[in-house]
C-alpha atoms as a PDB file:
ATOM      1  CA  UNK A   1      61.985  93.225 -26.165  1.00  0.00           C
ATOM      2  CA  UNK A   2      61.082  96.983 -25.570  1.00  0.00           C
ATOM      3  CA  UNK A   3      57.061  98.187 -25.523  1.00  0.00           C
ATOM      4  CA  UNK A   4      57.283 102.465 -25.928  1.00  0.00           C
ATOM      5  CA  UNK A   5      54.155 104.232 -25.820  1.00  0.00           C
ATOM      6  CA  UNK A   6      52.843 107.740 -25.753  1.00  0.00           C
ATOM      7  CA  UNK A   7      50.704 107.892 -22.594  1.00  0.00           C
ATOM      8  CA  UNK A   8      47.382 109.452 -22.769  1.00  0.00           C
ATOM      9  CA  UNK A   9      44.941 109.601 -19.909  1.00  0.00           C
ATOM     10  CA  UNK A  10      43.216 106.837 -21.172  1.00  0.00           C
ATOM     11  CA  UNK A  11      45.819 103.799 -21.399  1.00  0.00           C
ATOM     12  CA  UNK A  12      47.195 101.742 -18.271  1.00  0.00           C
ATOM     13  CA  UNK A  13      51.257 102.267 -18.119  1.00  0.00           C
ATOM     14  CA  UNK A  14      53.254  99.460 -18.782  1.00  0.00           C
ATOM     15  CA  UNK A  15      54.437  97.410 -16.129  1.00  0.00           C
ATOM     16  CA  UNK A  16      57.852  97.674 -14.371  1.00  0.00           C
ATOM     17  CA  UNK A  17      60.114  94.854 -12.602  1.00  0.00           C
ATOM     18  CA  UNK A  18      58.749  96.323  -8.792  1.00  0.00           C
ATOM     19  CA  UNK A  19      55.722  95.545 -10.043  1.00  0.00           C
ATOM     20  CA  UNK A  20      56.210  92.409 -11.305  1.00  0.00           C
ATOM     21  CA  UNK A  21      58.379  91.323  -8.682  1.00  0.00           C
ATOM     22  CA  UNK A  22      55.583  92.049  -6.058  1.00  0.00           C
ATOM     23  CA  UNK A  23      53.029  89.862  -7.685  1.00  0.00           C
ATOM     24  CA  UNK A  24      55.631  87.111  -8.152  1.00  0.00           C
ATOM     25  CA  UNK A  25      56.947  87.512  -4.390  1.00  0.00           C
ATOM     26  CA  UNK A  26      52.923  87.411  -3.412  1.00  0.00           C
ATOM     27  CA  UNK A  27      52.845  84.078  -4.727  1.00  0.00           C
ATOM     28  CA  UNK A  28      55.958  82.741  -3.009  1.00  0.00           C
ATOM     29  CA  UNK A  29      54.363  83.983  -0.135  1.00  0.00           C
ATOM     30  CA  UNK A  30      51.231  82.159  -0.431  1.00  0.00           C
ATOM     31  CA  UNK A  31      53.405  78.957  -0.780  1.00  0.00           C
ATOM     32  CA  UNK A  32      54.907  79.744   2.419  1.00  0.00           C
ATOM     33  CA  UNK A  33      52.009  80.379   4.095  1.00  0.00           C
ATOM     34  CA  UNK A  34      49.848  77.664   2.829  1.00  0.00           C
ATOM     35  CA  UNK A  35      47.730  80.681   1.482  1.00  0.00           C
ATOM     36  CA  UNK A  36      45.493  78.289  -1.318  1.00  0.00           C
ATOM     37  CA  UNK A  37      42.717  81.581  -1.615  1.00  0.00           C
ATOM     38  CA  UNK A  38      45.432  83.904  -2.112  1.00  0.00           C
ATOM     39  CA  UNK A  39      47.648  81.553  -5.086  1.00  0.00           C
ATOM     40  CA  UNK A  40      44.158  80.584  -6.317  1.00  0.00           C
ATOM     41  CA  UNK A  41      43.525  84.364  -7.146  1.00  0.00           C
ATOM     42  CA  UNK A  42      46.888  85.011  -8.522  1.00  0.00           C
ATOM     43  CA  UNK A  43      46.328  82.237 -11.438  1.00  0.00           C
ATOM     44  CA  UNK A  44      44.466  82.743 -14.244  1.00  0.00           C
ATOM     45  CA  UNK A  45      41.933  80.114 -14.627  1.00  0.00           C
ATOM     46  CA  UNK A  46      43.621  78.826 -17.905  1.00  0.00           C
ATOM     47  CA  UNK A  47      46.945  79.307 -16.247  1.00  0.00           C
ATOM     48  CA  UNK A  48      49.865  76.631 -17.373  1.00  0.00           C
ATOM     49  CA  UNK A  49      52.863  75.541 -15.244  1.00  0.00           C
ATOM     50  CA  UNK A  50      55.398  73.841 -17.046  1.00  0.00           C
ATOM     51  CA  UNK A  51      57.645  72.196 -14.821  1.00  0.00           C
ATOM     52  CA  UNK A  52      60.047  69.184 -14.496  1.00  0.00           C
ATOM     53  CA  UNK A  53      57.509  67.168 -13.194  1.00  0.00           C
ATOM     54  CA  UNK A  54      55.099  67.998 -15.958  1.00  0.00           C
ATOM     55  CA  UNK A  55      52.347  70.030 -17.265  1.00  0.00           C
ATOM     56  CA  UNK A  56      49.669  71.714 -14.274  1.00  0.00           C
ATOM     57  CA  UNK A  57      46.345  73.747 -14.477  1.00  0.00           C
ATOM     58  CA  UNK A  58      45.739  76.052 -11.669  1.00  0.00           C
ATOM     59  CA  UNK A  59      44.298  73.830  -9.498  1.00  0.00           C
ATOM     60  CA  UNK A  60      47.383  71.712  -9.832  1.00  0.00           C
ATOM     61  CA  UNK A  61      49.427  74.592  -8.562  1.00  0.00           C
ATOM     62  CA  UNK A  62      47.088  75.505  -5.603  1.00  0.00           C
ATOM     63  CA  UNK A  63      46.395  71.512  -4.810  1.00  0.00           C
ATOM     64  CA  UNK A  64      50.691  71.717  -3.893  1.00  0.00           C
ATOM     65  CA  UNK A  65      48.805  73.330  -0.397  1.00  0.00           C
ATOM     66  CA  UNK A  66      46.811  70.617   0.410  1.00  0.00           C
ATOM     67  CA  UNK A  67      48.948  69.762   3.104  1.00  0.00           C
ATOM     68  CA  UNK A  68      49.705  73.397   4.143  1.00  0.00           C
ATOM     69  CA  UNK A  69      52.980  75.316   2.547  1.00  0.00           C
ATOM     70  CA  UNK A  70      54.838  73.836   0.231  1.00  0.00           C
ATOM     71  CA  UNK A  71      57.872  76.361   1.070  1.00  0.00           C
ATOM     72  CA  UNK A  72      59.758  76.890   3.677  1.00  0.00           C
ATOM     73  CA  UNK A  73      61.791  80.098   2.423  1.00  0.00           C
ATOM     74  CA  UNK A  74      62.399  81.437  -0.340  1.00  0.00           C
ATOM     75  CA  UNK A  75      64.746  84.153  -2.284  1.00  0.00           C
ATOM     76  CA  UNK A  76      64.488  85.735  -5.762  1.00  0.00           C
ATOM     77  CA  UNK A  77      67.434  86.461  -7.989  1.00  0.00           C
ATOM     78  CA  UNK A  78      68.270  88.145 -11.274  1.00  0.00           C
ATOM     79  CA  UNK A  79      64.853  89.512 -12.249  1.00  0.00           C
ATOM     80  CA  UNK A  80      64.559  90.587 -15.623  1.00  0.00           C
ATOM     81  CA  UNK A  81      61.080  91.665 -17.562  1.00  0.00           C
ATOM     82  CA  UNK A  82      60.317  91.939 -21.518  1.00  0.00           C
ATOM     83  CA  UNK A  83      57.283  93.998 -21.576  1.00  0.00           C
ATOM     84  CA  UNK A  84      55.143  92.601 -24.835  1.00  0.00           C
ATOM     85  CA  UNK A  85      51.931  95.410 -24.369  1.00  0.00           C
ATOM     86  CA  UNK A  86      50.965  97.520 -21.384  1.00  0.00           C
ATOM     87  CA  UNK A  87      48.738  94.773 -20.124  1.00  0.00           C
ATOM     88  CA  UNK A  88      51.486  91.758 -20.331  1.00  0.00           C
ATOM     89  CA  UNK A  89      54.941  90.919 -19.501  1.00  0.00           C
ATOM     90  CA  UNK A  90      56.942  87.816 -18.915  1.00  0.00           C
ATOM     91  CA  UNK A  91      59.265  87.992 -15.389  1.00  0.00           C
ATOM     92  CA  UNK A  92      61.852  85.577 -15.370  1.00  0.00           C
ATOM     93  CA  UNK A  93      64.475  84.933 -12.098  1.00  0.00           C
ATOM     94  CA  UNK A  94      65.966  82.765 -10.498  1.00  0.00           C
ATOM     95  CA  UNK A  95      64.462  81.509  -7.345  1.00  0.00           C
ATOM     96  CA  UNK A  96      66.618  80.107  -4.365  1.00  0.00           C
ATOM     97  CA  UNK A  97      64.060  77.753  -2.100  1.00  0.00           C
ATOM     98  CA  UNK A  98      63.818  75.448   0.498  1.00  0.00           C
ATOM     99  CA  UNK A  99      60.876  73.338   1.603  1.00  0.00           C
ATOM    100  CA  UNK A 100      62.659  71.352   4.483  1.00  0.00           C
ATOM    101  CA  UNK A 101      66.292  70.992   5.137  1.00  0.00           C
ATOM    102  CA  UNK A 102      68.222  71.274   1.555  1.00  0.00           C
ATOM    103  CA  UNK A 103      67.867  74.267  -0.564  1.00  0.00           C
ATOM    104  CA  UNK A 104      66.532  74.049  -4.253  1.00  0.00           C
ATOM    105  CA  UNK A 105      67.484  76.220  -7.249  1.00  0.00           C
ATOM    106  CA  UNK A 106      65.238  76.840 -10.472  1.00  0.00           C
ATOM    107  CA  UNK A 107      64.886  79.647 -13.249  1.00  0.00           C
ATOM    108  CA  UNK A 108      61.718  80.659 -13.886  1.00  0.00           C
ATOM    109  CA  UNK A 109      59.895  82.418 -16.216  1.00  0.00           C
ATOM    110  CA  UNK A 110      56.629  83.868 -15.137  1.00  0.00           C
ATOM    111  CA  UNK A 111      53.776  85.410 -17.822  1.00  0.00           C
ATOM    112  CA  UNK A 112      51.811  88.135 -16.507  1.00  0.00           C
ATOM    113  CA  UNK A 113      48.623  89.883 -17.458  1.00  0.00           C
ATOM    114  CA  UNK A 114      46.475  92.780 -16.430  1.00  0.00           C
ATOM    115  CA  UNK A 115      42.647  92.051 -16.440  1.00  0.00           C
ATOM    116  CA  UNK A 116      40.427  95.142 -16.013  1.00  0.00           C
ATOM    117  CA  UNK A 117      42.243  96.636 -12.928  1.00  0.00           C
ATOM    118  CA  UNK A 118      44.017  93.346 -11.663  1.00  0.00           C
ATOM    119  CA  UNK A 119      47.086  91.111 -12.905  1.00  0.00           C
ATOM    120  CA  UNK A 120      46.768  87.249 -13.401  1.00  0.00           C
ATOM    121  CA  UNK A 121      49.969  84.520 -13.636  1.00  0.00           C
ATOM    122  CA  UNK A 122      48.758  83.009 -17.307  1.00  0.00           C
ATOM    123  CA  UNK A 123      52.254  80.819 -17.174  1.00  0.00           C
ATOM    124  CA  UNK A 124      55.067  79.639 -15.385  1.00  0.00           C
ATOM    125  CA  UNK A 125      57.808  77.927 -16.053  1.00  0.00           C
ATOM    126  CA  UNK A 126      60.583  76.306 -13.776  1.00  0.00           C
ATOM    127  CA  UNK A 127      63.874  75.064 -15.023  1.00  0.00           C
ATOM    128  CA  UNK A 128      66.346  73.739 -12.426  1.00  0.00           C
ATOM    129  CA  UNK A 129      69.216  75.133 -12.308  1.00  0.00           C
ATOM    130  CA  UNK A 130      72.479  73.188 -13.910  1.00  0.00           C
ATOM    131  CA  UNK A 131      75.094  71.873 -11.586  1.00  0.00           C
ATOM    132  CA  UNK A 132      78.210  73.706 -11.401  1.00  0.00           C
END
């Protein structure tokens, strides 16, 4: 899906995949670094994960720290973005991971909104990846 606009001084432009990328990469990041303030401020407090172990609120996704990162490294693939308004867009990638020895694959699908002057996850999704 395409969002065009004719820009005026007044309205916020619509976001781009760097963009999006960065706040998605910020949260990787925090899972690295066992960073809960920093994935608690990228949710939105009604944020929903859908993954396969089941449904999760945003505490659910920043209580994955409890015992420090959940991720050892991380890589993300084949970013694409359908921009729905100026203030929301869905990323979706696929994310290559490890959090100890063996490496993990999943697709994910990552809703994004801009709130006043910031941008909060509202949803995530993560579906593993088929084997070849």
């Amino acid at each position: 899906a395409c969002f065009l606009m004719t820009m005026t001084g007044t309205e916020n432009p619509p976001p781009d995949i760097t963009l999006l990328l960065d706040l998605e990469t910020a949260v990787w990041q925090a899972l690295v670094q066992g960073d809960r303030a920093a994935d608690r401020d990228a949710l939105d407090r009604a944020f929903l994960g859908v993954y396969p172990s089941g449904f999760s609120d945003r505490e659910g996704h920043v209580g994955q720290l409890d015992g420090g990162p959940s991720v050892a490294e991380f890589a993300l693939h084949e970013a694409r973005i359908q921009v729905y308004g100026p203030d929301l867009a869905m990323l979706s990638y696929r994310a290559r991971f490890r959090r100890s020895a063996a490496w993990e694959e999943m697709y994910v699908s990552s809703l994004w909104q801009r709130q006043a002057d910031r941008w909060r996850n509202l949803f995530s999704q993560d579906t593993p990846v088929a084997a070849r």
